[in-house]
PDB file of N, CA and C in Angstrom:
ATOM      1  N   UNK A   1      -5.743  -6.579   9.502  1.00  0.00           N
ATOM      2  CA  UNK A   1      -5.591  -5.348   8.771  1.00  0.00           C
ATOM      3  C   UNK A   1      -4.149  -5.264   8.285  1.00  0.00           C
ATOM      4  N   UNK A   2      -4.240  -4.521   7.102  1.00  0.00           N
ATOM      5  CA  UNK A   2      -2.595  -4.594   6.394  1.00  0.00           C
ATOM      6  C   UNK A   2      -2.245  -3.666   6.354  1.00  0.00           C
ATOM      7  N   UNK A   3      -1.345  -3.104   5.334  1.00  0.00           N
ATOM      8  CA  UNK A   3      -0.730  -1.613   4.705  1.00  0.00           C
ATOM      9  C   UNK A   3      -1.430  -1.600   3.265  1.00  0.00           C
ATOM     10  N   UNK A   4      -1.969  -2.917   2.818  1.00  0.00           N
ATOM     11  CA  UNK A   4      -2.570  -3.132   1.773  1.00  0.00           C
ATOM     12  C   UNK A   4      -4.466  -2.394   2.112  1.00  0.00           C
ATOM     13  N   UNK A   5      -4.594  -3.026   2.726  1.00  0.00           N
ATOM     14  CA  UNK A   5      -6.061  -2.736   3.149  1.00  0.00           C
ATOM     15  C   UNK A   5      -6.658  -1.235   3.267  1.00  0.00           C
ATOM     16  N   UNK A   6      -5.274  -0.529   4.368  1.00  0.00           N
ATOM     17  CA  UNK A   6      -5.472   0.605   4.490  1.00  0.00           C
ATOM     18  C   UNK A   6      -5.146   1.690   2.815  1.00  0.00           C
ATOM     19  N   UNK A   7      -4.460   1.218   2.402  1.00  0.00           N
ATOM     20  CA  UNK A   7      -4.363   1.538   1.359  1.00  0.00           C
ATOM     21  C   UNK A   7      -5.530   2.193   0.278  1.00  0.00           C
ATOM     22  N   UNK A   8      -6.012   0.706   0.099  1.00  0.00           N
ATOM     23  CA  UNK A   8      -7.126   0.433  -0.561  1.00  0.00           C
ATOM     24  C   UNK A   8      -8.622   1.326  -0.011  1.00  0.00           C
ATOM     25  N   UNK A   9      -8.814   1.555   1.309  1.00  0.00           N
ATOM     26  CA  UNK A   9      -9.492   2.419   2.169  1.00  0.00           C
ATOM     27  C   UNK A   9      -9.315   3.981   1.483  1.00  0.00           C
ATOM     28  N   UNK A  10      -7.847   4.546   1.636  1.00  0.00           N
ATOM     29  CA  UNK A  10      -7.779   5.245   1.485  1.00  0.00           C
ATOM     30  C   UNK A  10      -8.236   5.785   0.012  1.00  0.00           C
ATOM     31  N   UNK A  11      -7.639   4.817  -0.852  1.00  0.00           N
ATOM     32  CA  UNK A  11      -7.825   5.178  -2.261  1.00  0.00           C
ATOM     33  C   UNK A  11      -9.603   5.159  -2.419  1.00  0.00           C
ATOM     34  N   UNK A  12     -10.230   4.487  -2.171  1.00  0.00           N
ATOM     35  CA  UNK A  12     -11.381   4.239  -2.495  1.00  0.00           C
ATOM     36  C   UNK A  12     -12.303   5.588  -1.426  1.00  0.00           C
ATOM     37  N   UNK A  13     -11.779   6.150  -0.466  1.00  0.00           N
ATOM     38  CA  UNK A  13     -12.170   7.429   0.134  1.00  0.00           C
ATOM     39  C   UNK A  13     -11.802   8.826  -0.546  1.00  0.00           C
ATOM     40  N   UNK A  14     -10.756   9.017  -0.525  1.00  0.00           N
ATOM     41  CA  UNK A  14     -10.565  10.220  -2.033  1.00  0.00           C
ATOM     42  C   UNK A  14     -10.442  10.235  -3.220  1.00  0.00           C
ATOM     43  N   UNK A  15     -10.803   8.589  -4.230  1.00  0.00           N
ATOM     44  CA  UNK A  15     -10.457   8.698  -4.834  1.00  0.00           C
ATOM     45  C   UNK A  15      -9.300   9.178  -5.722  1.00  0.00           C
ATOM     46  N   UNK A  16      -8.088   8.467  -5.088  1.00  0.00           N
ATOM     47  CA  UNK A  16      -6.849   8.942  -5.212  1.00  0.00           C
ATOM     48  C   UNK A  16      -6.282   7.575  -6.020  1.00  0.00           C
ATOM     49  N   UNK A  17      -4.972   8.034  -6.545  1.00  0.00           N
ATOM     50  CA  UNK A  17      -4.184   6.713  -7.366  1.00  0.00           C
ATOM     51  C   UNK A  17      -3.734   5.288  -6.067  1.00  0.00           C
ATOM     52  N   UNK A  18      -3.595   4.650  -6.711  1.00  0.00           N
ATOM     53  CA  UNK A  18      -2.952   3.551  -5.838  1.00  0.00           C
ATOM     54  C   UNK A  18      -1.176   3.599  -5.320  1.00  0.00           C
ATOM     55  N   UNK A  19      -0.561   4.360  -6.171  1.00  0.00           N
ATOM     56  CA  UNK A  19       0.195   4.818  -5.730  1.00  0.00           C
ATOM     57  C   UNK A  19       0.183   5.575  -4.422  1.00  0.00           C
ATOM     58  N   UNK A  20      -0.405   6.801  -4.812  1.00  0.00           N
ATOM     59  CA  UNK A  20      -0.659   7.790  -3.274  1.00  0.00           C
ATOM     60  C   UNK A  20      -1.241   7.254  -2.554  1.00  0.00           C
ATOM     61  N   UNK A  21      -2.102   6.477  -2.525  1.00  0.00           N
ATOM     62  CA  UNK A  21      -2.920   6.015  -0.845  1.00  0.00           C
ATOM     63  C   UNK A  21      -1.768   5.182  -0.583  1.00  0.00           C
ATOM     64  N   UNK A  22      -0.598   4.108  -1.730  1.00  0.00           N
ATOM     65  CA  UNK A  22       0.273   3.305  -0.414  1.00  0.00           C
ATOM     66  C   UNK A  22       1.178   4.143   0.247  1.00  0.00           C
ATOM     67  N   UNK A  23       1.739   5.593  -0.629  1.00  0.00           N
ATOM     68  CA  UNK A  23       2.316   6.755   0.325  1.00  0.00           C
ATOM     69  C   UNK A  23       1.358   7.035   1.237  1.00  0.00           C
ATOM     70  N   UNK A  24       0.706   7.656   1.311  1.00  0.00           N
ATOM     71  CA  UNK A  24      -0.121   7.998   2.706  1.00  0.00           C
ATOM     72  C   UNK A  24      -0.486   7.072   3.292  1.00  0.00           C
ATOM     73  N   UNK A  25      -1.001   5.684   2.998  1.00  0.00           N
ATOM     74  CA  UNK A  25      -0.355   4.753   4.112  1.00  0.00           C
ATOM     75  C   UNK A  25       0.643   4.501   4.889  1.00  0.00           C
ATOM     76  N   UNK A  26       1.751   4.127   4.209  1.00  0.00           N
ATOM     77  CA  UNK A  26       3.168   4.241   4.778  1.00  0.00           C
ATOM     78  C   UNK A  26       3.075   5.686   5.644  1.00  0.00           C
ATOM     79  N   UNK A  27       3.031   7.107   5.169  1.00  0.00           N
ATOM     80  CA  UNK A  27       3.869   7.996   6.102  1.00  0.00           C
ATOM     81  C   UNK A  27       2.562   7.630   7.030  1.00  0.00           C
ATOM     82  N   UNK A  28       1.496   7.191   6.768  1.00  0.00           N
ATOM     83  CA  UNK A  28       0.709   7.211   8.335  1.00  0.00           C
ATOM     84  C   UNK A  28       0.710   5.995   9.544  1.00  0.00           C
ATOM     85  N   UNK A  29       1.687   5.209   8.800  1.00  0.00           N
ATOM     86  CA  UNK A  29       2.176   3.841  10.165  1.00  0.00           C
ATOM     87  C   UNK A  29       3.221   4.718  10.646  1.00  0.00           C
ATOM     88  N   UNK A  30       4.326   5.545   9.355  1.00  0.00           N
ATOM     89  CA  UNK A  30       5.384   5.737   9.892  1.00  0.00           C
ATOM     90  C   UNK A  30       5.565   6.952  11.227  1.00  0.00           C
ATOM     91  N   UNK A  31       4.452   7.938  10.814  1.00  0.00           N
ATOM     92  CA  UNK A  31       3.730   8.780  12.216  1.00  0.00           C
ATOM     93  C   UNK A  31       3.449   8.227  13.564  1.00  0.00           C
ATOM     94  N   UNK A  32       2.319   7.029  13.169  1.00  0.00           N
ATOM     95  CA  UNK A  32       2.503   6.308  14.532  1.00  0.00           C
ATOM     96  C   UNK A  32       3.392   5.987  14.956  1.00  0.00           C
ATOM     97  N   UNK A  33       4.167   4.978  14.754  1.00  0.00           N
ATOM     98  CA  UNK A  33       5.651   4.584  14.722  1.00  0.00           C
ATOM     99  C   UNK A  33       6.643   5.674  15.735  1.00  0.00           C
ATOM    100  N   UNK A  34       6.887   6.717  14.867  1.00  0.00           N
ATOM    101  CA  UNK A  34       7.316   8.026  15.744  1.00  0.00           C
ATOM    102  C   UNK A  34       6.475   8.309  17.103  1.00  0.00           C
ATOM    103  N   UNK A  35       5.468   8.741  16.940  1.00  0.00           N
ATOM    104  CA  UNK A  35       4.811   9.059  17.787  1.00  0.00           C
ATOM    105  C   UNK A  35       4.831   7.733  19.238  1.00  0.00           C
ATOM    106  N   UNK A  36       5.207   6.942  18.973  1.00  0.00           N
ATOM    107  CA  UNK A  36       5.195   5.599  20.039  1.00  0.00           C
ATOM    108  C   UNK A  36       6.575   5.617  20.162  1.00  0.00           C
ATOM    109  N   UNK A  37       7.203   6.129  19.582  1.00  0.00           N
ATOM    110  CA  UNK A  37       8.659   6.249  20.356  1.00  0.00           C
ATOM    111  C   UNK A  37       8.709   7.561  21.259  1.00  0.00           C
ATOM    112  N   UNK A  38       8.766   8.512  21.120  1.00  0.00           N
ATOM    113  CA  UNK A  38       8.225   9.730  21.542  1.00  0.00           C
ATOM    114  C   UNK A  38       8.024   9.710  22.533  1.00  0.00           C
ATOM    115  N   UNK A  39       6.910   9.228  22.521  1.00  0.00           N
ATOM    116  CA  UNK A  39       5.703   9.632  23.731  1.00  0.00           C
ATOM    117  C   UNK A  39       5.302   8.357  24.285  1.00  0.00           C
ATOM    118  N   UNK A  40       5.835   7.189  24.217  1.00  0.00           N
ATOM    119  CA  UNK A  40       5.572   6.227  24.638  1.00  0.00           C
ATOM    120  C   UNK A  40       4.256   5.474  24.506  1.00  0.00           C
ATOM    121  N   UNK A  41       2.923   5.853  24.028  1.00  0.00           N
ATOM    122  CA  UNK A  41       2.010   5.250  23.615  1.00  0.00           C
ATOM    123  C   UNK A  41       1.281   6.501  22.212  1.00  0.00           C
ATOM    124  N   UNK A  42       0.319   5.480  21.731  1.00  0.00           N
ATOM    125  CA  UNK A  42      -0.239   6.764  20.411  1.00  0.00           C
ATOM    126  C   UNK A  42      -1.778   6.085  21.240  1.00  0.00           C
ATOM    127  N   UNK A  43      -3.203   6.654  20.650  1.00  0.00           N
ATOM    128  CA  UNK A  43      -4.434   6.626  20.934  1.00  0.00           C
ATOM    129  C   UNK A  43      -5.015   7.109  20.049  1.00  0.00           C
ATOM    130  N   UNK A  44      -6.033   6.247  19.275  1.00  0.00           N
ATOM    131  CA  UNK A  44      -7.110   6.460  18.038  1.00  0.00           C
ATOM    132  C   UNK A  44      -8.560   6.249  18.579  1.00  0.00           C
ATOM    133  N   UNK A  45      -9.004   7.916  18.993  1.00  0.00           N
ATOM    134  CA  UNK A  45     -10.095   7.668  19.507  1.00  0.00           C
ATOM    135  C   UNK A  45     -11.381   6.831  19.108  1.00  0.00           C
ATOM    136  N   UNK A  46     -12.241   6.465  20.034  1.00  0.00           N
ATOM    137  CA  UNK A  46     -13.535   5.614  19.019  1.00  0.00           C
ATOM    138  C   UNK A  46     -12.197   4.076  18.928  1.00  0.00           C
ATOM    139  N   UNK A  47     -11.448   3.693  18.881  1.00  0.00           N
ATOM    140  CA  UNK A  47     -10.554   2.426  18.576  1.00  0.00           C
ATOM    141  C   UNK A  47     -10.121   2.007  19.372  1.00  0.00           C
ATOM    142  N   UNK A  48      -8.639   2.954  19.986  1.00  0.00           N
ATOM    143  CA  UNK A  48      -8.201   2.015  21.308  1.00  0.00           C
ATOM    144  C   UNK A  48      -6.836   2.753  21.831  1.00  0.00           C
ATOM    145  N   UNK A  49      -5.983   2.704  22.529  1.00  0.00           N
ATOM    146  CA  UNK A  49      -4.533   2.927  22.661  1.00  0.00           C
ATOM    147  C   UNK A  49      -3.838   2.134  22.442  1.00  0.00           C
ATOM    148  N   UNK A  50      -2.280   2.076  22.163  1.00  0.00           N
ATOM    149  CA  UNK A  50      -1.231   1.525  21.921  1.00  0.00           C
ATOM    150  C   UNK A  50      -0.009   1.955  22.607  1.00  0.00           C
ATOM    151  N   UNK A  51       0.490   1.057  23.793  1.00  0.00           N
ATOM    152  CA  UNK A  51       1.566   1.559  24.640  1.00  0.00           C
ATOM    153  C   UNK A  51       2.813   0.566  24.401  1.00  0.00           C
ATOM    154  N   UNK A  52       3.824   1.263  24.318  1.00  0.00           N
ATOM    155  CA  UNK A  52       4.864   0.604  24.652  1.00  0.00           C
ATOM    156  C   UNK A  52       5.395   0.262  25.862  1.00  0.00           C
ATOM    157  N   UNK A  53       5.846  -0.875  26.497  1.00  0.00           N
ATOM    158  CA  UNK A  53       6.250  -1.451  27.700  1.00  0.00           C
ATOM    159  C   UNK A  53       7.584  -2.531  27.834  1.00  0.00           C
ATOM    160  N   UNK A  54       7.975  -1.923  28.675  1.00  0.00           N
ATOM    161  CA  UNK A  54       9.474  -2.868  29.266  1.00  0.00           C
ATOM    162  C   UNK A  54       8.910  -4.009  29.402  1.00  0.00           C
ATOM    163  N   UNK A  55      10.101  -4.882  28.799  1.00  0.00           N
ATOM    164  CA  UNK A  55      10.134  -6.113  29.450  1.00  0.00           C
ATOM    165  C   UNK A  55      11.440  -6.605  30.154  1.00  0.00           C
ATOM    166  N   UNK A  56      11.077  -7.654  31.049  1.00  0.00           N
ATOM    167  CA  UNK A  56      12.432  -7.717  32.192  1.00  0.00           C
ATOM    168  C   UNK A  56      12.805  -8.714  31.380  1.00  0.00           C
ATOM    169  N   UNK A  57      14.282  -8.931  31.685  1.00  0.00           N
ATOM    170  CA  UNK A  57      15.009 -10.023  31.478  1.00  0.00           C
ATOM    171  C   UNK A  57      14.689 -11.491  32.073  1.00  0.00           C
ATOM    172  N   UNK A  58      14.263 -12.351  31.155  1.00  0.00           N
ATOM    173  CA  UNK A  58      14.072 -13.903  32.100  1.00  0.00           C
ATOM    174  C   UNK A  58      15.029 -15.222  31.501  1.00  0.00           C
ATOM    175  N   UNK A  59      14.252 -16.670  31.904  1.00  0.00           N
ATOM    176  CA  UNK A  59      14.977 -17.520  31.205  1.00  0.00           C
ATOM    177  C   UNK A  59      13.828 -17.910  30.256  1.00  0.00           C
ATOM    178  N   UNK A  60      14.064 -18.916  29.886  1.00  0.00           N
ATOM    179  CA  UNK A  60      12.574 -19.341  29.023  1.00  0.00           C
ATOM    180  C   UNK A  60      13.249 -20.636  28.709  1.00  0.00           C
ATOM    181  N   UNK A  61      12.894 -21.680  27.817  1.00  0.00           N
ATOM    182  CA  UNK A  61      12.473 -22.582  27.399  1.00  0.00           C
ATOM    183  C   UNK A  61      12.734 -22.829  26.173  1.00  0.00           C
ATOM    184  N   UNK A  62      13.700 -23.781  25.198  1.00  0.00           N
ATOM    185  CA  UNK A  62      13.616 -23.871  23.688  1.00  0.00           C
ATOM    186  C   UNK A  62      12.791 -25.027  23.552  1.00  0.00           C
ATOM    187  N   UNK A  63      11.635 -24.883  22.626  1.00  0.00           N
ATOM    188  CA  UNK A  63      10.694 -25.610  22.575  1.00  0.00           C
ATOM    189  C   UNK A  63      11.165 -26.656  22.001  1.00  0.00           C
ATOM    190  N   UNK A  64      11.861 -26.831  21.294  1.00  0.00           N
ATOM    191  CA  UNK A  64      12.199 -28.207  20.531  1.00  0.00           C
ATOM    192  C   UNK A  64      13.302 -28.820  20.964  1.00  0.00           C
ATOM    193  N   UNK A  65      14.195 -28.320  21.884  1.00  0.00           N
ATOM    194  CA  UNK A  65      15.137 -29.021  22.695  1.00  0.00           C
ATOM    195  C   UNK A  65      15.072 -28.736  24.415  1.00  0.00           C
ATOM    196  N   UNK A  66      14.051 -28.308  25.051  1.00  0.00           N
ATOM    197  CA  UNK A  66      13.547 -27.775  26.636  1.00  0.00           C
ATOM    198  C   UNK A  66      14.833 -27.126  27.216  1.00  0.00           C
ATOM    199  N   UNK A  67      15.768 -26.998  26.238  1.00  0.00           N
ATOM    200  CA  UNK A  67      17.481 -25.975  27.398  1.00  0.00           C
ATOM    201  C   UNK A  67      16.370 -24.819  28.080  1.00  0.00           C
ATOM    202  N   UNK A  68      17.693 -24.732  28.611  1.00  0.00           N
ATOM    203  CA  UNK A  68      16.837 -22.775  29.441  1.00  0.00           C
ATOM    204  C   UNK A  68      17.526 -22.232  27.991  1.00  0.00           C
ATOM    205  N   UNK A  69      17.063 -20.876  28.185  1.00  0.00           N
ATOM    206  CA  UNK A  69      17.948 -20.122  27.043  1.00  0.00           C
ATOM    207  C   UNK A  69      17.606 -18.072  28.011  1.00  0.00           C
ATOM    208  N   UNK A  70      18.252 -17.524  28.147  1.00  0.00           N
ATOM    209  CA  UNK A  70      18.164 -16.613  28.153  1.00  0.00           C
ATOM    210  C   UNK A  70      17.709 -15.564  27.603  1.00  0.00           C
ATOM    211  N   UNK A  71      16.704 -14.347  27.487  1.00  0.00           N
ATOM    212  CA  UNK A  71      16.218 -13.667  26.826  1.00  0.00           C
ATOM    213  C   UNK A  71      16.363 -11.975  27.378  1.00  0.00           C
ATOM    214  N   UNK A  72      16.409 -11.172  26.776  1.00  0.00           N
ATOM    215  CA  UNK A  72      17.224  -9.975  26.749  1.00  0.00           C
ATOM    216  C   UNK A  72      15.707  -9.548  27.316  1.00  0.00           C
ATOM    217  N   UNK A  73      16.109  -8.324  27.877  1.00  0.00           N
ATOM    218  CA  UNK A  73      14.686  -7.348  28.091  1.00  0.00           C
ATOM    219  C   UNK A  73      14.848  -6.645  27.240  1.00  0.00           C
ATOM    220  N   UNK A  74      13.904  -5.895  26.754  1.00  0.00           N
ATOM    221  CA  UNK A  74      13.205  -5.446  25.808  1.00  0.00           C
ATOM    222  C   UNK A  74      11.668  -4.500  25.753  1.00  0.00           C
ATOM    223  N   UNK A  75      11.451  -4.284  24.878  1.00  0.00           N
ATOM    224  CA  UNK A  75       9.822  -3.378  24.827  1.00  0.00           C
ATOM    225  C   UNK A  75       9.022  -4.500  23.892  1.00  0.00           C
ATOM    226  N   UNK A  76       8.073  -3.949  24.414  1.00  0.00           N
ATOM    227  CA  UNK A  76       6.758  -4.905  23.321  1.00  0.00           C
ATOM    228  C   UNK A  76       5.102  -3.814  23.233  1.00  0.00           C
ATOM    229  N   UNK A  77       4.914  -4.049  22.000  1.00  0.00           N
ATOM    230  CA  UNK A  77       3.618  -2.879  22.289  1.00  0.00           C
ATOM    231  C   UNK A  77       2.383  -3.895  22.456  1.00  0.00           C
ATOM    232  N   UNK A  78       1.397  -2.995  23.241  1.00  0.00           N
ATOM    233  CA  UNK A  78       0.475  -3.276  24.468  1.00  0.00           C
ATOM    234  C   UNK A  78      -1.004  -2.464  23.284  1.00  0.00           C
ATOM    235  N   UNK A  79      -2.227  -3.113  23.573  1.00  0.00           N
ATOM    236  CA  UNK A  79      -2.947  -2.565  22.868  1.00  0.00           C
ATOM    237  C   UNK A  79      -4.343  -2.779  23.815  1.00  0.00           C
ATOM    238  N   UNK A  80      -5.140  -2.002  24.067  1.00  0.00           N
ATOM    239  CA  UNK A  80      -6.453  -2.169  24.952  1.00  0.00           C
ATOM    240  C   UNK A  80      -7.304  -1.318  23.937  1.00  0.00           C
ATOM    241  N   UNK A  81      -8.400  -1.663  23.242  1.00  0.00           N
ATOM    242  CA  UNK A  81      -9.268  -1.381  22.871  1.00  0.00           C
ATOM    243  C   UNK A  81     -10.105  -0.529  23.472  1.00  0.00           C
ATOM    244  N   UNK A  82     -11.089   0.093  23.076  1.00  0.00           N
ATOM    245  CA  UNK A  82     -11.793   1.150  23.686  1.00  0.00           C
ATOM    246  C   UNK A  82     -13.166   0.421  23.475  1.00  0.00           C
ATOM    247  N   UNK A  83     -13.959   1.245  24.584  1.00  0.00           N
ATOM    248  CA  UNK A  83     -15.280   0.339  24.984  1.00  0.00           C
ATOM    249  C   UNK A  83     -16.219   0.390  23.357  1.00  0.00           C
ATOM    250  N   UNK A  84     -16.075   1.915  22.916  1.00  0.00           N
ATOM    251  CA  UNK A  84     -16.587   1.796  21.116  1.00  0.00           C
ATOM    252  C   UNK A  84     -16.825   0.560  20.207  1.00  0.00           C
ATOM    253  N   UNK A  85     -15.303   0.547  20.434  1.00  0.00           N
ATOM    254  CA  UNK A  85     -14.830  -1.259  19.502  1.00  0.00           C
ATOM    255  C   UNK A  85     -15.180  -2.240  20.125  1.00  0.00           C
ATOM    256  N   UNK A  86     -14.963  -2.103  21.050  1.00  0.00           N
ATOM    257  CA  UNK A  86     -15.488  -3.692  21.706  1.00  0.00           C
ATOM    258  C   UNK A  86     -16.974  -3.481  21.454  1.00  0.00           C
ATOM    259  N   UNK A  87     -17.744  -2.522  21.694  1.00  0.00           N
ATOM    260  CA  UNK A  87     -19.034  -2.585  21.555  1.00  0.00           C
ATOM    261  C   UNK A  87     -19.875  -2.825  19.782  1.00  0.00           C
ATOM    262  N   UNK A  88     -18.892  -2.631  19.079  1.00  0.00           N
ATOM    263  CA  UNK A  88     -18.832  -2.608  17.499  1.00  0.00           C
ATOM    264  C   UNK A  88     -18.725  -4.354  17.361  1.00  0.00           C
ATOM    265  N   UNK A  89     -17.591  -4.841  18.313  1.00  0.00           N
ATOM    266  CA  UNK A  89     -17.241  -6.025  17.728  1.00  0.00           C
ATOM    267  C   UNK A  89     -17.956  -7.097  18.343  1.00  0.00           C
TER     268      UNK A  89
END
């Protein structure tokens, strides 16, 4: 799925310009977006949740030369589907 796709969804649901559905695309990633900083996860019922989560600091591995290399902790977003979708898919 894209920003294109949703787009195209949108436009072809209200019959709106292609212009406005890629605005109301955009401000509607950019909502989620907020909303997952916020509040730490967003949830689209019938779809699934989306959490953000720490990650610890480790070493790791450069694949094309095997050094260690160090890697920062950080967040990464987390996604579990809802039984709906899985049952859809």
């Amino acid at each position: 799925m894209s920003k294109a796709f949703i787009a195209a969804v949108i436009q072809d649901s209200i019959n709106c310009t292609g212009v406005a559905a890629n605005k109301a695309a955009a401000d509607l990633m950019d909502a989620i977006v907020k909303e997952m900083k916020k509040e730490g996860g967003f949830t689209l019922p019938s779809f699934g949740t989306f959490t953000v989560k720490k990650t610890k600091a480790r070493k790791a591995l450069n694949p094309r030369t095997g050094d260690p290399v160090k890697v920062k902790a950080g967040k990464t977003v987390r996604f579990k589907a809802s039984p709906n979708l899985k049952k859809a898919v």
